[in-house]
N, C-alpha and C. Protein backbone atom coordinates (compact mmCIF):
# COMPACT_ATOMS: atom_id res chain seq x y z
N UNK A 1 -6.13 10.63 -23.70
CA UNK A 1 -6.31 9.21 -23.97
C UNK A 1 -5.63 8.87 -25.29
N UNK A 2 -4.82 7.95 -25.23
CA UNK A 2 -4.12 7.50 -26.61
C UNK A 2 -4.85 6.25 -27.31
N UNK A 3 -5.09 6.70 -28.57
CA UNK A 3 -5.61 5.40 -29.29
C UNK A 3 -5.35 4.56 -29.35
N UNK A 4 -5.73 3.28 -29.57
CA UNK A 4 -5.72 2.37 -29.18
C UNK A 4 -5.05 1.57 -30.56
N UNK A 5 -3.75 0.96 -30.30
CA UNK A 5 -3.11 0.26 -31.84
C UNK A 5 -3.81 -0.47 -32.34
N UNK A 6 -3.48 -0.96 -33.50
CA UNK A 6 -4.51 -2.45 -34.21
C UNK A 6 -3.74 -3.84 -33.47
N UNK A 7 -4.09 -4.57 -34.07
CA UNK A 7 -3.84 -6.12 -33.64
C UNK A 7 -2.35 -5.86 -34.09
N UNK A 8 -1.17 -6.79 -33.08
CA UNK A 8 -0.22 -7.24 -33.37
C UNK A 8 -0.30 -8.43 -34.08
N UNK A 9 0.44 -8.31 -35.52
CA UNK A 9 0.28 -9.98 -36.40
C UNK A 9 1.78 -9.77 -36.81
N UNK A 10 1.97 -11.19 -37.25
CA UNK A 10 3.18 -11.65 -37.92
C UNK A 10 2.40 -11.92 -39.16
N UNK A 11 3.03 -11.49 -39.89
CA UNK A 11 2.58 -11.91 -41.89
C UNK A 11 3.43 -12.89 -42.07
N UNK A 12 2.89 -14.40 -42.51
CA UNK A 12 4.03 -15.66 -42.91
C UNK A 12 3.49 -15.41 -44.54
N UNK A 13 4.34 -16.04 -45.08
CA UNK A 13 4.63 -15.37 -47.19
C UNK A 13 4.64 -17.04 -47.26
N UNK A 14 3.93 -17.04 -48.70
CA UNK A 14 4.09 -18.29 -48.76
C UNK A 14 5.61 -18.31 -49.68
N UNK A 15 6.25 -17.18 -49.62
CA UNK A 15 8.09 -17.77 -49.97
C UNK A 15 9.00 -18.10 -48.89
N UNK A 16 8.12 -17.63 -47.69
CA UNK A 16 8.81 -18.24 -45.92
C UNK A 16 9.13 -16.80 -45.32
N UNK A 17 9.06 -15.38 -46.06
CA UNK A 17 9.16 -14.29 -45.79
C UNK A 17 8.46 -13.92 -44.10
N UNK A 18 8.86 -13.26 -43.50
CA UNK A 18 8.11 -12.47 -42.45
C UNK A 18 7.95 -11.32 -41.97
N UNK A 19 6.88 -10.77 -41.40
CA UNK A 19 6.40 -9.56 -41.50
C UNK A 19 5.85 -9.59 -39.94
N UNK A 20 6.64 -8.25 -39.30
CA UNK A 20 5.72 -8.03 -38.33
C UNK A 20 5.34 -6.61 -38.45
N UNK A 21 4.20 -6.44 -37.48
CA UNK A 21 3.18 -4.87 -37.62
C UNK A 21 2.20 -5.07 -36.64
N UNK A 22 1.38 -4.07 -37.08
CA UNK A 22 0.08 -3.69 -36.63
C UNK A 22 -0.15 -3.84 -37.82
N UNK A 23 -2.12 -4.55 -38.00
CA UNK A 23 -2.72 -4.63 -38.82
C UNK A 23 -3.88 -3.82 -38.47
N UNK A 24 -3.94 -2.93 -39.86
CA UNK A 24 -4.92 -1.74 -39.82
C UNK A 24 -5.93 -2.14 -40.65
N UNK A 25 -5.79 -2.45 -41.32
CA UNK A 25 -7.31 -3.19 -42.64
C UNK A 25 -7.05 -4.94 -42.72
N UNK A 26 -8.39 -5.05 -42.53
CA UNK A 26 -8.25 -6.63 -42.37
C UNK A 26 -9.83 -6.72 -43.08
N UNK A 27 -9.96 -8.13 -44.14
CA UNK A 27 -11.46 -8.24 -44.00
C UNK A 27 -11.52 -9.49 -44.67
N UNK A 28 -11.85 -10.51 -44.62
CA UNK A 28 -12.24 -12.00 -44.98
C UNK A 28 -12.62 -11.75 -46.72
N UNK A 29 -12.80 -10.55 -46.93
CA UNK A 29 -13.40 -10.94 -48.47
C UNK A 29 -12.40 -9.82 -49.48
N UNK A 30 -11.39 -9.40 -48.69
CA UNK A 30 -10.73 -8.04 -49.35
C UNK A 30 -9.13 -8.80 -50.22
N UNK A 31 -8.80 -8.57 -50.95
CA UNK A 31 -7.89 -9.04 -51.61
C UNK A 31 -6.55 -8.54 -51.10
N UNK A 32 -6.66 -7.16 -50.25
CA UNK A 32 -5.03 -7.34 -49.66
C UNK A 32 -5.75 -6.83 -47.96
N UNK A 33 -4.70 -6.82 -47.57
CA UNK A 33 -4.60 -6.21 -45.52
C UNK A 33 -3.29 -5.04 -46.04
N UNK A 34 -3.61 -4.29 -44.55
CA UNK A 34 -2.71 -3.06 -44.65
C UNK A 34 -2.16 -3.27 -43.33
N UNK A 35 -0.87 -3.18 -43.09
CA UNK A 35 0.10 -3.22 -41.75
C UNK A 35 0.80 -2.43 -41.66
N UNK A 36 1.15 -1.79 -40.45
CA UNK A 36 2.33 -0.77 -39.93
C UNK A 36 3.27 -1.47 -39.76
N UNK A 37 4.23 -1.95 -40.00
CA UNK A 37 5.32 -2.86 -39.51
C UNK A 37 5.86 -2.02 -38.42
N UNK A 38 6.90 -2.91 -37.59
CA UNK A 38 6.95 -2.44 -36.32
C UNK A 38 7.87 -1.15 -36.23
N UNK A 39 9.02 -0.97 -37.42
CA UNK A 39 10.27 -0.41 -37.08
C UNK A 39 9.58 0.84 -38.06
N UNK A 40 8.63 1.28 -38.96
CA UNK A 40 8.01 2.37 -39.73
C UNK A 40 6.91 2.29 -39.54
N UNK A 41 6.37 3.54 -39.95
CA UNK A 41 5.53 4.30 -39.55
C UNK A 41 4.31 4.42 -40.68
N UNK A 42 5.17 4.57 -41.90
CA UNK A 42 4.09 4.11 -43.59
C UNK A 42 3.36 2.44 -43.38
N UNK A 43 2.29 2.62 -43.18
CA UNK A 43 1.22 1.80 -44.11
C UNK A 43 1.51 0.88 -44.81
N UNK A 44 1.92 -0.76 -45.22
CA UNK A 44 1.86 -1.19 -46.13
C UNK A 44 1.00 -1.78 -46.52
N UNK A 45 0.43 -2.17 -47.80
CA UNK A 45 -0.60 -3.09 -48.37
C UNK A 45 0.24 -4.27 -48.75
N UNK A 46 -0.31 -5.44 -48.19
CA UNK A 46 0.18 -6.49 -49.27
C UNK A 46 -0.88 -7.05 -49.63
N UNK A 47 -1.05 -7.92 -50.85
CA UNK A 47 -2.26 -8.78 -51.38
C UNK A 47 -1.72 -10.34 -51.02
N UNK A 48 -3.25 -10.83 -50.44
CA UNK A 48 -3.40 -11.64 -49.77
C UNK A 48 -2.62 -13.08 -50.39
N UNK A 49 -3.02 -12.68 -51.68
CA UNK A 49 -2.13 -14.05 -52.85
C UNK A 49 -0.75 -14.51 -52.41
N UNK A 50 0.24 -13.43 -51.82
CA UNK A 50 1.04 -14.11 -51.74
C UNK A 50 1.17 -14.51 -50.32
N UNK A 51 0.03 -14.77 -49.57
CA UNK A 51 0.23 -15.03 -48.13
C UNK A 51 0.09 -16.25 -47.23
N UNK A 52 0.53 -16.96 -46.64
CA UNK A 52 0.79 -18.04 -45.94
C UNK A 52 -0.52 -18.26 -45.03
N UNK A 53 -0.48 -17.01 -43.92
CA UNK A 53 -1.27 -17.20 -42.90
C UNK A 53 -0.87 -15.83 -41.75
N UNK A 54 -2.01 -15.45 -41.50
CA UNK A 54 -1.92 -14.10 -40.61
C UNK A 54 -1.94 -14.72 -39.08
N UNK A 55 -0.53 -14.31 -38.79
CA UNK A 55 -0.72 -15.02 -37.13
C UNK A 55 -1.14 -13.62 -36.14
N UNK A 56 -2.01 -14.19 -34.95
CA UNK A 56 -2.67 -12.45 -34.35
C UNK A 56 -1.61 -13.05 -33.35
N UNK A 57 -0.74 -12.10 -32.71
CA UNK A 57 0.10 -12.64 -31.53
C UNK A 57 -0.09 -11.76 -30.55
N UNK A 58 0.72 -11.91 -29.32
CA UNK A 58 0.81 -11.52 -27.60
C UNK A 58 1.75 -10.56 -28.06
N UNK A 59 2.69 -10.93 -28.52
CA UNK A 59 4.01 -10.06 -28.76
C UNK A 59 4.86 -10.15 -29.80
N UNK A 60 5.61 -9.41 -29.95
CA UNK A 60 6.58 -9.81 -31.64
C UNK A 60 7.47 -10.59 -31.10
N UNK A 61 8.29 -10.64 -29.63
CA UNK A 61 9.42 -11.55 -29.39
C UNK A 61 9.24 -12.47 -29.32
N UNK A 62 8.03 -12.68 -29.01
CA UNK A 62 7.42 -14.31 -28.38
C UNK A 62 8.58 -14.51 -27.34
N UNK A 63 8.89 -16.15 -26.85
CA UNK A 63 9.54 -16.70 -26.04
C UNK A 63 10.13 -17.59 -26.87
N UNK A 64 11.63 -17.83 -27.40
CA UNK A 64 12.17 -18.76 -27.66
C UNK A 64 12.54 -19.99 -27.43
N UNK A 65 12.52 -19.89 -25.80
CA UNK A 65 12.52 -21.01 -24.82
C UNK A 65 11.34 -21.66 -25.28
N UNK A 66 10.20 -21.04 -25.38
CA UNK A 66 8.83 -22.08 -24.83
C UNK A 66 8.47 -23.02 -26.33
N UNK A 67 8.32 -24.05 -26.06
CA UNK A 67 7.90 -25.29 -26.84
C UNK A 67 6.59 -25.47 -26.69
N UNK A 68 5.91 -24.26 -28.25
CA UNK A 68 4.30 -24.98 -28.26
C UNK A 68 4.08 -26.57 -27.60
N UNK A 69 2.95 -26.82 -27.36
CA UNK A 69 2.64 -28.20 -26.98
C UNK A 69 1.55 -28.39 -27.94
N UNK A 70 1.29 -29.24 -28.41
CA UNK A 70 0.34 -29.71 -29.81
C UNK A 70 -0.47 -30.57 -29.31
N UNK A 71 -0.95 -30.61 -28.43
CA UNK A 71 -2.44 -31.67 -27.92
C UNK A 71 -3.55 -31.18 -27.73
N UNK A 72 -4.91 -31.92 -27.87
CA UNK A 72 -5.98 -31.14 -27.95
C UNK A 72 -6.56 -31.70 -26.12
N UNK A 73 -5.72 -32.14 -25.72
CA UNK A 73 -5.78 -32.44 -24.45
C UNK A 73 -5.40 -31.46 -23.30
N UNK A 74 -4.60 -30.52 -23.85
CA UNK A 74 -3.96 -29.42 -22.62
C UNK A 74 -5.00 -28.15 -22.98
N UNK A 75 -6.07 -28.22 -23.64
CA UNK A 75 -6.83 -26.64 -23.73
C UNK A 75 -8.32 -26.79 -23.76
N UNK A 76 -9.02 -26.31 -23.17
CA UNK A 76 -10.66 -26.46 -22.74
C UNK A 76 -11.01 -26.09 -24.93
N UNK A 77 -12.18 -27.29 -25.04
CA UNK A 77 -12.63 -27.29 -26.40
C UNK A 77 -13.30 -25.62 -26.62
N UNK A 78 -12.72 -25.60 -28.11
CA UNK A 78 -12.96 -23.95 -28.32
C UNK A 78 -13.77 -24.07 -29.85
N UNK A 79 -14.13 -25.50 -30.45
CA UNK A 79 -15.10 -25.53 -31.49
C UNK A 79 -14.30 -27.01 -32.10
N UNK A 80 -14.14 -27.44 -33.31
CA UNK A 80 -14.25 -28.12 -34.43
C UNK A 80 -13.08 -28.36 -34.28
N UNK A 81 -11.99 -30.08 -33.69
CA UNK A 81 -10.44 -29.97 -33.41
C UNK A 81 -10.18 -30.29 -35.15
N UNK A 82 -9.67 -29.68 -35.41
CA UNK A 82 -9.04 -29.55 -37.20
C UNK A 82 -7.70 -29.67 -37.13
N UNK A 83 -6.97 -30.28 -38.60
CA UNK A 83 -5.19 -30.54 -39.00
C UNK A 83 -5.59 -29.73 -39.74
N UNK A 84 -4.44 -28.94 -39.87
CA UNK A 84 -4.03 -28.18 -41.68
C UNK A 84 -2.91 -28.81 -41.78
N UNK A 85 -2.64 -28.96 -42.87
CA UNK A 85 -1.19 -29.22 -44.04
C UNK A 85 -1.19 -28.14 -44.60
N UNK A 86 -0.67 -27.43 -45.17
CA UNK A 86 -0.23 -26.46 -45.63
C UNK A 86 0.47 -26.97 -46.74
N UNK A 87 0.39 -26.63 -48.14
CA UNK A 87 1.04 -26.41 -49.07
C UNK A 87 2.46 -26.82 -49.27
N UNK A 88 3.49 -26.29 -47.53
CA UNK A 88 5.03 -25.93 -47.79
C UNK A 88 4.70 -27.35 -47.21
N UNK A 89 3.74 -27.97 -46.56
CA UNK A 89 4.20 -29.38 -45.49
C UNK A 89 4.19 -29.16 -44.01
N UNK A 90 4.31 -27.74 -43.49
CA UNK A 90 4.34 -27.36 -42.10
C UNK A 90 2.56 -27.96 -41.72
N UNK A 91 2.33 -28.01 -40.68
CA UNK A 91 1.17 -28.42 -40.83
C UNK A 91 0.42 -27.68 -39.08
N UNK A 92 -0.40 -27.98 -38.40
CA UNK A 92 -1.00 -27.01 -37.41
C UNK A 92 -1.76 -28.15 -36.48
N UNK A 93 -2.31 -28.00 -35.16
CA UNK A 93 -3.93 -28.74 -35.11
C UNK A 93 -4.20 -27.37 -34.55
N UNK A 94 -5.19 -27.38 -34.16
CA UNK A 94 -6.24 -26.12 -33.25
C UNK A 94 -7.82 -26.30 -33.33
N UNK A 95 -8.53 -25.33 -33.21
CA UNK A 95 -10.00 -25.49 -32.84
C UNK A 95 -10.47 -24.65 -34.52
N UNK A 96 -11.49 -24.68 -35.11
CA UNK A 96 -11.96 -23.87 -35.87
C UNK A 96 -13.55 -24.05 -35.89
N UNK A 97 -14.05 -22.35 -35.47
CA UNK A 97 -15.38 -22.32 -35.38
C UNK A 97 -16.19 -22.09 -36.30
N UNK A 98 -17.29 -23.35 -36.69
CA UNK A 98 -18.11 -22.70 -37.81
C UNK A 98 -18.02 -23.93 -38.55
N UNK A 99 -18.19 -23.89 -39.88
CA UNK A 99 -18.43 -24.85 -40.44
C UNK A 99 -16.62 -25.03 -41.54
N UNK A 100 -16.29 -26.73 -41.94
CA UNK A 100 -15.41 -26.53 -42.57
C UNK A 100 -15.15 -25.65 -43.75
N UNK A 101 -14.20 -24.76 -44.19
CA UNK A 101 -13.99 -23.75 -45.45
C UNK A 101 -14.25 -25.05 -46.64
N UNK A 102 -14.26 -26.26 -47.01
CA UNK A 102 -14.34 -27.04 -48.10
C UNK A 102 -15.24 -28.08 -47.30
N UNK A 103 -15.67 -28.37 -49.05
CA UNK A 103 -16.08 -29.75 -48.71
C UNK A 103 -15.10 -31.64 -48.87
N UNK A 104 -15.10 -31.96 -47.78
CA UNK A 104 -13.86 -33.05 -48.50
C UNK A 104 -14.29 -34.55 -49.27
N UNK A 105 -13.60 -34.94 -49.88
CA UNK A 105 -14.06 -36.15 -50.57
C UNK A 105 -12.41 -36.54 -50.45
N UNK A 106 -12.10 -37.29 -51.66
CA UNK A 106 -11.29 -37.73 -52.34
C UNK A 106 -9.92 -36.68 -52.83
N UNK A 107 -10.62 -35.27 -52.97
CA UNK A 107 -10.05 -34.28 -52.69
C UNK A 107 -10.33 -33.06 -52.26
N UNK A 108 -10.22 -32.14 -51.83
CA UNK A 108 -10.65 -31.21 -51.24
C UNK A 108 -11.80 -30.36 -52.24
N UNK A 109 -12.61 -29.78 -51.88
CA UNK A 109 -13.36 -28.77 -53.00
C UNK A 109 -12.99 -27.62 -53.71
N UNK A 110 -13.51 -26.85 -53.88
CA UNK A 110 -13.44 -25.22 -54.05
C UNK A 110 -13.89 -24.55 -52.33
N UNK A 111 -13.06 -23.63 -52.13
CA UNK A 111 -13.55 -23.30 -50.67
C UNK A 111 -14.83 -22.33 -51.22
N UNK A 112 -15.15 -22.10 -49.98
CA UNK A 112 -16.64 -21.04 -49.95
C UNK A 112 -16.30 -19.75 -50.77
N UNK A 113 -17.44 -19.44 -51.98
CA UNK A 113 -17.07 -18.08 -52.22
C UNK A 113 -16.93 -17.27 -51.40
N UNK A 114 -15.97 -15.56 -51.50
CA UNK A 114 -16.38 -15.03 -51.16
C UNK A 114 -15.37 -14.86 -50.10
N UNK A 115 -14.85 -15.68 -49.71
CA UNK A 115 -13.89 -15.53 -48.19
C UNK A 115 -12.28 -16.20 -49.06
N UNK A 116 -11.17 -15.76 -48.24
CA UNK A 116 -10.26 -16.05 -48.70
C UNK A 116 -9.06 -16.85 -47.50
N UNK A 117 -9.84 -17.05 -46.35
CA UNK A 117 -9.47 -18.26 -45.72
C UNK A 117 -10.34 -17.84 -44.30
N UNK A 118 -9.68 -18.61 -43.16
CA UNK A 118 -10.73 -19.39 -42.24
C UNK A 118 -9.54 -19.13 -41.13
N UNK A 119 -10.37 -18.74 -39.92
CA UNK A 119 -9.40 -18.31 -38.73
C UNK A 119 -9.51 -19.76 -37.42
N UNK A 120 -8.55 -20.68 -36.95
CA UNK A 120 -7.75 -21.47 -36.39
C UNK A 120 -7.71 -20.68 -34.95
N UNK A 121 -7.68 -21.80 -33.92
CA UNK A 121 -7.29 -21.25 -32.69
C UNK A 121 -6.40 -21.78 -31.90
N UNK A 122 -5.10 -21.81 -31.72
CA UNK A 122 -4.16 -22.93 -31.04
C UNK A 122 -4.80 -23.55 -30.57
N UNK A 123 -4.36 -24.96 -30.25
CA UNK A 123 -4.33 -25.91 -28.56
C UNK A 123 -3.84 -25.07 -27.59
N UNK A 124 -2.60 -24.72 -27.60
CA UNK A 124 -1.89 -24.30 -26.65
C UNK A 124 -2.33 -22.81 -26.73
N UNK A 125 -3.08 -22.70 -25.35
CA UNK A 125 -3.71 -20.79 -25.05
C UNK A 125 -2.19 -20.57 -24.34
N UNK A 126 -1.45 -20.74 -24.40
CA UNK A 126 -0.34 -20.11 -23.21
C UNK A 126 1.25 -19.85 -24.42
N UNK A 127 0.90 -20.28 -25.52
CA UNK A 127 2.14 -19.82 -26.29
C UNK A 127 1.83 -18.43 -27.16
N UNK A 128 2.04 -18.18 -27.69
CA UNK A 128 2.05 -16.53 -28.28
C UNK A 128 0.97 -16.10 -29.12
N UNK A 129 0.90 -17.28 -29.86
CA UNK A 129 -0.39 -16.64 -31.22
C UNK A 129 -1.66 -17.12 -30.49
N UNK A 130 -2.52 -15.86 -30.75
CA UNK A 130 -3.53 -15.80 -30.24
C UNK A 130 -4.63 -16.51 -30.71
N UNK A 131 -4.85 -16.26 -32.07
CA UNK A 131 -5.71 -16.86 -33.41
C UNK A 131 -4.69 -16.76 -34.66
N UNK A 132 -5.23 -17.59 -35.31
CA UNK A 132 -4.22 -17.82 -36.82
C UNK A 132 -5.03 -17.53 -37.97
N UNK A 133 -5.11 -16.95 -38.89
CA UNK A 133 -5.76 -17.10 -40.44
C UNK A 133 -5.14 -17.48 -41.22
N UNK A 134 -5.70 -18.49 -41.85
CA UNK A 134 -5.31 -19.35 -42.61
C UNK A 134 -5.82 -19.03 -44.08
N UNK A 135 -4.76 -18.49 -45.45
CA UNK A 135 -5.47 -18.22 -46.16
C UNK A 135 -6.04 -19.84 -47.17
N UNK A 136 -6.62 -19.61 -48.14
CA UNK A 136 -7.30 -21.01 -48.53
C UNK A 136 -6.15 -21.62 -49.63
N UNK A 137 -5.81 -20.37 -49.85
CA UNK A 137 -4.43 -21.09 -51.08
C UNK A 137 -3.37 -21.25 -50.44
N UNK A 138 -3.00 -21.76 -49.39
CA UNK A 138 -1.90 -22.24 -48.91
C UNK A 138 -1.69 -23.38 -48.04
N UNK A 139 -3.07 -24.43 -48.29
CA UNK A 139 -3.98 -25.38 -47.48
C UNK A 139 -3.82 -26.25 -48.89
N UNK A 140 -3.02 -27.65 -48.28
CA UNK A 140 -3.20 -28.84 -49.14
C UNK A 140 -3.88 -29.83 -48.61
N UNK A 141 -4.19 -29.64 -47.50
CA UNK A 141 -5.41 -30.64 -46.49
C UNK A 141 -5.83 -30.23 -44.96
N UNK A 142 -7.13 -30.42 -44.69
CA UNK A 142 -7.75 -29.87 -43.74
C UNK A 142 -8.64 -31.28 -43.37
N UNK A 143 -9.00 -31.55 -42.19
CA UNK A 143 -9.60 -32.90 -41.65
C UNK A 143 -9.76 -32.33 -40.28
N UNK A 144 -11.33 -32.74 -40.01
CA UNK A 144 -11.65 -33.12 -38.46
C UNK A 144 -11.14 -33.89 -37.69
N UNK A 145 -10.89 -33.35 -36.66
CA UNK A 145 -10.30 -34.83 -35.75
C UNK A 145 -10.94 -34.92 -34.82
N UNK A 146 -11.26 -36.46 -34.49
CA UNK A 146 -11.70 -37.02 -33.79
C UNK A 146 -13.35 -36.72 -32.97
């Protein structure tokens, strides 16, 4: 019986860098993750600071052809329909379960101690990324919708 790999993720950098692997250490409160990238075999650590957002994917090629679809209309409700903005301006919708990472006013809060971002679930179940983590420093606005 062969063991079983870790999660396939893409690492997005918040300098636009990318990273694909297997992710072997992962933990909501740990300051870096450890990945096998796909083409070696060594272990890397990176710290979470400089990170965008951990995408969990189907595959590293994905489909180039296929054109996410961005409606909260094409996917059975999976929790809380949420926008991110992101920092660079790219921005997301999807489902997020649980309660919001901030509190919002006028401007966003301090997120929850203790955690260093909040995991997202596409609209679209039929394009590649499975779940997304979103770290908290790379979030310039987050809002419920509708």
């Amino acid at each position: 019986m062969t063991p079983r790999r870790a999660d396939k993720v893409v690492l997005r950098f918040k300098d636009g860098r990318v990273l694909k692997g297997y992710l072997l250490n992962f933990s909501d409160s740990s300051n870096e993750v450890s990945i096998e990238e796909t083409k070696k075999k060594n272990p890397k650590k990176i710290s979470v600071d400089v990170l965008k957002a951990i995408f969990f994917v189907r595959t590293f090629k994905g489909d180039k052809q296929y054109r996410e679809r961005k409606s909260y209309s094409i996917s059975p409700k999976k929790g809380k329909k949420v926008y991110v903005k992101f920092t660079d301006a790219e921005s997301l919708l999807g489902y997020l379960n649980g309660e919001l990472p901030w509190q919002k006013g006028f401007h966003l809060s301090s997120p929850k101690e203790g955690k260093n971002g909040f995991f997202v679930y596409p609209v679209d179940t039929k394009g590649n990324n499975i779940k997304i983590y979103i770290l908290n420093s790379s979030v310039k606005d987050i809002a419920l919708v509708g």
